[in-house]
C-alpha atoms as a PDB file:
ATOM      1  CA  UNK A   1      52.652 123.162 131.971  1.00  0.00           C
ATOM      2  CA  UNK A   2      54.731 124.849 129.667  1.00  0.00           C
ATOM      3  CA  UNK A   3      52.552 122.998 126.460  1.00  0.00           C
ATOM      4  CA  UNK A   4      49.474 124.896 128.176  1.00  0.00           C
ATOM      5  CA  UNK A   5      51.089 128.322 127.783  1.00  0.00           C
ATOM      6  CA  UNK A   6      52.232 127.748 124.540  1.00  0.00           C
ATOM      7  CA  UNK A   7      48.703 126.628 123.010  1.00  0.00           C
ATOM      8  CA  UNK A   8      47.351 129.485 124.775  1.00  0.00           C
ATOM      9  CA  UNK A   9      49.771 131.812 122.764  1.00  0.00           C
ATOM     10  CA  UNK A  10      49.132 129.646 119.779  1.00  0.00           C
ATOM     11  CA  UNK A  11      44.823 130.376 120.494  1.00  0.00           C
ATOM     12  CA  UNK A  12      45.262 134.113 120.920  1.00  0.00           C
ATOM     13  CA  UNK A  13      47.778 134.404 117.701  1.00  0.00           C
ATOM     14  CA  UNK A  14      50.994 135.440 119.312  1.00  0.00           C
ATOM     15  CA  UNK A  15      52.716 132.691 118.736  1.00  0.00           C
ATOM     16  CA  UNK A  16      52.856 130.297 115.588  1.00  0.00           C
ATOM     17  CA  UNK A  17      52.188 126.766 115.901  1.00  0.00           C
ATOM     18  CA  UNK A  18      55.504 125.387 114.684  1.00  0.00           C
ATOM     19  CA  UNK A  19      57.750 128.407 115.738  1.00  0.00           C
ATOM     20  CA  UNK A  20      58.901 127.017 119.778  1.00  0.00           C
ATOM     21  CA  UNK A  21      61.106 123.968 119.132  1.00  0.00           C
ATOM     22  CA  UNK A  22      62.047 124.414 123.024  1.00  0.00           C
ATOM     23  CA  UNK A  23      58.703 123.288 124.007  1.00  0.00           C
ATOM     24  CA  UNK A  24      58.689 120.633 121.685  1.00  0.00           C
ATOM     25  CA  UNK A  25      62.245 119.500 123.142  1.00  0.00           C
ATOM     26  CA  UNK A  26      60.950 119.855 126.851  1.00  0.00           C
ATOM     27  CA  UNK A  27      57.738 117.591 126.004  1.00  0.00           C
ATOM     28  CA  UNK A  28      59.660 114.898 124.636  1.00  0.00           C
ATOM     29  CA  UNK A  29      58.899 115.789 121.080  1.00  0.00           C
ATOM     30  CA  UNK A  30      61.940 116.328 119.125  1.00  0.00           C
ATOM     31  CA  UNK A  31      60.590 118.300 115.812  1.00  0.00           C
ATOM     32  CA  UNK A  32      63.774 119.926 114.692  1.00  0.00           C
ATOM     33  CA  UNK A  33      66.466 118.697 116.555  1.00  0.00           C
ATOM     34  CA  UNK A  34      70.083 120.181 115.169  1.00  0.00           C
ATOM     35  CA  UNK A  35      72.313 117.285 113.898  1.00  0.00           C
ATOM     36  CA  UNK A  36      75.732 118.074 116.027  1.00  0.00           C
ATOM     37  CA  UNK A  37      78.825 119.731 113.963  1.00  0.00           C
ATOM     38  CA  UNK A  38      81.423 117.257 112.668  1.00  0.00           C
ATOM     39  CA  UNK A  39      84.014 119.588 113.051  1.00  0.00           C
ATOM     40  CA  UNK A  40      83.139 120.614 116.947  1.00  0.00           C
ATOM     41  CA  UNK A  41      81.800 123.976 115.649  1.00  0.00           C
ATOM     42  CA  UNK A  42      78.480 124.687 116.432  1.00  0.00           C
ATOM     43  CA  UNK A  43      75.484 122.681 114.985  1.00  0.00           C
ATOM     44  CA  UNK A  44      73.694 122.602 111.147  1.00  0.00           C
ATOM     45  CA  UNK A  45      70.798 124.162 111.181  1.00  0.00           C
ATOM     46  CA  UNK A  46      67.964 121.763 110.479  1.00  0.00           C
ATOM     47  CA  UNK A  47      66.381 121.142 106.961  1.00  0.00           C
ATOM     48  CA  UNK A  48      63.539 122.884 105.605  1.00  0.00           C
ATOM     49  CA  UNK A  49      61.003 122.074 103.257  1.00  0.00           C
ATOM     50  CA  UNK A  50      59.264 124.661 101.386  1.00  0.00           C
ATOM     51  CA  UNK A  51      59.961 128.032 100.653  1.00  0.00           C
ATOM     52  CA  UNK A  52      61.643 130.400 103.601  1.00  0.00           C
ATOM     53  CA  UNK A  53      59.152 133.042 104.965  1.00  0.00           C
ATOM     54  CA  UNK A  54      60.633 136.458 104.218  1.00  0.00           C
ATOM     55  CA  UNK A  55      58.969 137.917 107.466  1.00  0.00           C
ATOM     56  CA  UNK A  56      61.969 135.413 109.375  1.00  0.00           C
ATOM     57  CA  UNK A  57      64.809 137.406 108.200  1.00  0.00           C
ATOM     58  CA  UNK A  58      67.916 138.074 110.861  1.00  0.00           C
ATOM     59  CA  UNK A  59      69.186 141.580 110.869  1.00  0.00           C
ATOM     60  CA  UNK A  60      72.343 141.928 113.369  1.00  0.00           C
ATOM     61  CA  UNK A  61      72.519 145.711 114.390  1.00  0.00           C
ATOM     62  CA  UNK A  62      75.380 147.130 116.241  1.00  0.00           C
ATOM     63  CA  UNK A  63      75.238 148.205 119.321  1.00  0.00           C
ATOM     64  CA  UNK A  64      76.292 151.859 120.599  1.00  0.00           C
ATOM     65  CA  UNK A  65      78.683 150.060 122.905  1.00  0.00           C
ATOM     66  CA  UNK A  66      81.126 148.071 120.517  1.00  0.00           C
ATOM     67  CA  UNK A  67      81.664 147.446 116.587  1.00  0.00           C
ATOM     68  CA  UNK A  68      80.678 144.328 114.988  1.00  0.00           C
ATOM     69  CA  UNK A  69      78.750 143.614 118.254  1.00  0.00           C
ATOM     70  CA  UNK A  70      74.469 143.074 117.483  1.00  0.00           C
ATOM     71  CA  UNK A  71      71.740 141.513 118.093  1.00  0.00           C
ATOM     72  CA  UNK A  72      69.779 139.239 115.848  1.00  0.00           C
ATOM     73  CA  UNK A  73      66.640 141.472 115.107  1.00  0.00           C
ATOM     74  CA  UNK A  74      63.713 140.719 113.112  1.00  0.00           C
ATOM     75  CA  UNK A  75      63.467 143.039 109.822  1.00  0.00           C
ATOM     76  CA  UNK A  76      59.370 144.006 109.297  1.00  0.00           C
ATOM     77  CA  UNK A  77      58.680 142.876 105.941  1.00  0.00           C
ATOM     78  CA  UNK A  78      57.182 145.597 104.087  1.00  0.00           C
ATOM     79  CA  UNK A  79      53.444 144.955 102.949  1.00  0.00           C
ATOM     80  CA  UNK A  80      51.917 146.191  99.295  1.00  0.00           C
ATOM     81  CA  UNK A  81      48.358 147.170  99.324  1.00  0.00           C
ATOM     82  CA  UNK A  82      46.226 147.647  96.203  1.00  0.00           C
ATOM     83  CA  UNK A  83      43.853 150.756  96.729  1.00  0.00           C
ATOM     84  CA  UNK A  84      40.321 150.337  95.365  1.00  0.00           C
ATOM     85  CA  UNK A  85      37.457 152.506  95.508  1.00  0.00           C
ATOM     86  CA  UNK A  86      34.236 151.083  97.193  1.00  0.00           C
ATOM     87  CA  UNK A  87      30.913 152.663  97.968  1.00  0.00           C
ATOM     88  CA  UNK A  88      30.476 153.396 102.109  1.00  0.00           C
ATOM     89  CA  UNK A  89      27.631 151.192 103.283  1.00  0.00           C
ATOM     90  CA  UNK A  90      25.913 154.144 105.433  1.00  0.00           C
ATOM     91  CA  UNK A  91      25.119 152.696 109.279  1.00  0.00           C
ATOM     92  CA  UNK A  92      22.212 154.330 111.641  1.00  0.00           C
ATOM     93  CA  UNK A  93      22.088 151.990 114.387  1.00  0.00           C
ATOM     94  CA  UNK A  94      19.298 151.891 117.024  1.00  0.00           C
ATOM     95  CA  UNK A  95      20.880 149.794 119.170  1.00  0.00           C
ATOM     96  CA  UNK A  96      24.514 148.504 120.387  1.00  0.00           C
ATOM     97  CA  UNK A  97      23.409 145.176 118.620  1.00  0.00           C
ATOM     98  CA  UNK A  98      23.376 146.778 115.833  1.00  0.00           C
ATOM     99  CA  UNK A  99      27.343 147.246 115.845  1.00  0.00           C
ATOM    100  CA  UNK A 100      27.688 143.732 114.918  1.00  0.00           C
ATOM    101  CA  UNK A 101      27.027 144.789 111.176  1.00  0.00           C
ATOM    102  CA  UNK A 102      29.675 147.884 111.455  1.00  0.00           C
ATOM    103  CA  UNK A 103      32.410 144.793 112.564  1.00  0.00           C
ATOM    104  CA  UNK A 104      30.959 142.518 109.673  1.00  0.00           C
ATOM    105  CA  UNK A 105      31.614 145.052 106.953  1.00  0.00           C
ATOM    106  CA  UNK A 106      34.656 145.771 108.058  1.00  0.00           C
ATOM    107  CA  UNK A 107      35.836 142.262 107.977  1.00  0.00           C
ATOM    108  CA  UNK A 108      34.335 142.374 104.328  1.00  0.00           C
ATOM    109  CA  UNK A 109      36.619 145.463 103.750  1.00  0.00           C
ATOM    110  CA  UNK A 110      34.213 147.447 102.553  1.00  0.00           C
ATOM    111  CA  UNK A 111      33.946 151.304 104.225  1.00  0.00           C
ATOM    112  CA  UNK A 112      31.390 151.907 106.840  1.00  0.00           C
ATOM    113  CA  UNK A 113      29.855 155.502 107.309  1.00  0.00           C
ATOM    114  CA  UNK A 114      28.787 155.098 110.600  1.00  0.00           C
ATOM    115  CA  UNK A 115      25.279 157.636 111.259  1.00  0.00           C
ATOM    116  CA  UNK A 116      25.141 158.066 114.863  1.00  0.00           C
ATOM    117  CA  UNK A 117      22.875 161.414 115.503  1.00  0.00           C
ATOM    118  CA  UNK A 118      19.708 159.423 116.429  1.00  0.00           C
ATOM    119  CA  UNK A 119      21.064 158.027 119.725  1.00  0.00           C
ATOM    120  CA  UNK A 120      21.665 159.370 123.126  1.00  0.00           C
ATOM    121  CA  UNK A 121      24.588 160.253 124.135  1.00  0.00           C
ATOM    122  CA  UNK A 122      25.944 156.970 126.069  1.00  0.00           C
ATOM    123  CA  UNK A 123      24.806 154.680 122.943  1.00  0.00           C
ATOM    124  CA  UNK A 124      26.824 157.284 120.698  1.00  0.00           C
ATOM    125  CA  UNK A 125      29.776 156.685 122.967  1.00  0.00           C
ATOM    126  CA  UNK A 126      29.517 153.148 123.087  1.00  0.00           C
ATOM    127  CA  UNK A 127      29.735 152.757 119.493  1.00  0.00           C
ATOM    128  CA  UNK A 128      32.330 155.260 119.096  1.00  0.00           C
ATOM    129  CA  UNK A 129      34.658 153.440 121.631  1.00  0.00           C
ATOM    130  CA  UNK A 130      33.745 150.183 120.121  1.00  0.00           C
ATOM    131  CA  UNK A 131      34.269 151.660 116.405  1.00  0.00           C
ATOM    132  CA  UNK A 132      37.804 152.838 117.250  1.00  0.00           C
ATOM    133  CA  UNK A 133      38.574 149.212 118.609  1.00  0.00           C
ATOM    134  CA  UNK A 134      37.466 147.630 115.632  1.00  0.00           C
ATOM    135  CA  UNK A 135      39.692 150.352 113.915  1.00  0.00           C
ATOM    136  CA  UNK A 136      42.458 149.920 115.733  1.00  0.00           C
ATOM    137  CA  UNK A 137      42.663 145.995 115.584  1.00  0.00           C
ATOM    138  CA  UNK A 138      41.270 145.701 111.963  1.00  0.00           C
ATOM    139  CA  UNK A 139      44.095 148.469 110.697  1.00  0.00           C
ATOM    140  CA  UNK A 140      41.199 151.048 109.776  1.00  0.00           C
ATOM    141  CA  UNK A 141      41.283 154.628 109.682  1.00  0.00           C
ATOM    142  CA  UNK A 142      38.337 156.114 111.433  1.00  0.00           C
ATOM    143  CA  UNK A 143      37.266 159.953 110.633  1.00  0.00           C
ATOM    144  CA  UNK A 144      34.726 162.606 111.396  1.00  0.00           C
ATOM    145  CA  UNK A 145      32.583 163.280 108.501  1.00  0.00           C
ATOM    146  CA  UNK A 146      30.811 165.966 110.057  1.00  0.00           C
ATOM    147  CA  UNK A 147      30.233 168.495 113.724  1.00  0.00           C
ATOM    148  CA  UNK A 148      27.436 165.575 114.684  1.00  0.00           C
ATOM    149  CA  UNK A 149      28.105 162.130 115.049  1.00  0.00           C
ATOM    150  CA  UNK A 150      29.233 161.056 112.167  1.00  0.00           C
ATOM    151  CA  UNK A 151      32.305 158.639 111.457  1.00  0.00           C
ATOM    152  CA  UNK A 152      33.811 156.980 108.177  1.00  0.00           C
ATOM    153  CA  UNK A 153      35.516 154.198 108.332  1.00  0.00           C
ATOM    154  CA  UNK A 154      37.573 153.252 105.890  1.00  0.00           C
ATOM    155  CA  UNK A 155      39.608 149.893 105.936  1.00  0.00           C
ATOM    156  CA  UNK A 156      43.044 149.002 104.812  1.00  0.00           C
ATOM    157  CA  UNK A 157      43.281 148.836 100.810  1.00  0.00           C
ATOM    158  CA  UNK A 158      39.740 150.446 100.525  1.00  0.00           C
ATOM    159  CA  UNK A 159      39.188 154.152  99.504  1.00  0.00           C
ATOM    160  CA  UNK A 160      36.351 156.226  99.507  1.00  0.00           C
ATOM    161  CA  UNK A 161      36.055 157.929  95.896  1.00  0.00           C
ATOM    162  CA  UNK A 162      35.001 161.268  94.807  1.00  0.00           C
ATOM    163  CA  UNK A 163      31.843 160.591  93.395  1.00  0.00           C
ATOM    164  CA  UNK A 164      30.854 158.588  96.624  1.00  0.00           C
ATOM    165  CA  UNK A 165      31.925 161.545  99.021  1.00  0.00           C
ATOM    166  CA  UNK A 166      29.418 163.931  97.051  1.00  0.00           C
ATOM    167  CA  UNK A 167      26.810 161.516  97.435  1.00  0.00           C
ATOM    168  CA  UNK A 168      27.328 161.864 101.297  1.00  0.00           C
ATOM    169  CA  UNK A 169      27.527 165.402 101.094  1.00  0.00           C
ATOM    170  CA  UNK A 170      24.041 165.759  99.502  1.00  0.00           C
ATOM    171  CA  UNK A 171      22.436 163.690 102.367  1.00  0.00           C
ATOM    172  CA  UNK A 172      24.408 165.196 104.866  1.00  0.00           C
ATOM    173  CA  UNK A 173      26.498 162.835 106.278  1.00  0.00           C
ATOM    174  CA  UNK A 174      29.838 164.452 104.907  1.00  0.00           C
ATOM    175  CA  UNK A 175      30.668 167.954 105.618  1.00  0.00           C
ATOM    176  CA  UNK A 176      34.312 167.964 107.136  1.00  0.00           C
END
């Protein structure tokens, strides 16, 4: 029961494969078992092959409640980005199918200006609910570009560049 759970985490990507020796230990598979201390302390850590991951760092923080007292945290590793400029591939869907392609550029980091003035209202608000999903999972910021419905978005390590923006603004589709 407990190996169904843990592929389940391991599908949906909130757990890695390797990273629940208990689970191993409670099927029967013994991955990384600890070889016991020779002086009764507590046991070696196992070996590793390979090069640590940096994300897997311990921090112990005190507590309010006691010095020298913590708890084993993990320190977010801090992520570098390289900023280049790309061209907004400009979107006017006529259909919700049609937000298949917003999701597919996105994926291809590459900024989406997203047209929606041609649809009715409930199609506009479909896509804009949809967009700011895909934003918010994909780590993309998602703007007005002008009173209508008109969005840019702009994915992580992309940037929209000057020259691009006044190419909007001539057809419109950036006024903000």
């Amino acid at each position: 029961m407990a190996n169904m759970w843990r592929r389940a985490m391991v599908y949906l990507g909130l757990q890695d494969e390797d990273a629940d020796d208990y689970d191993d230990a409670v099927s029967g598979r013994h991955a990384a078992v600890r070889p016991p201390s020779t002086d009764g302390g507590p046991p070696e850590p196992p070996e590793t092959v390979g090069e640590p991951d940096p994300r897997d760092r311990l921090t112990v923080r005190p507590r309010a409640n006691g010095p020298d007292s913590g708890v084993p945290t993990r320190t977010p590793a801090l992520r570098t980005v390289a900023i280049t400029p790309a061209r907004a591939h400009v979107i006017e869907p006529e259909e919700f199918n049609d937000a298949r392609e917003v999701g597919t550029r996105i994926k291809q980091r590459q900024p989406v200006l997203l047209d929606l003035r041609g649809l009715d209202r409930d199609l506009q608000r479909r896509f804009i609910d949809f967009s700011s999903g895909l934003a918010f999972a994909a780590g993309t910021r998602m703007e007005r570009t002008t009173e209508q419905a008109t969005f840019l978005l702009t994915p992580e390590g992309a940037e929209v560049p000057g020259d691009e923006v006044e190419r909007l603004r001539a057809r419109g589709l950036y006024n903000i």
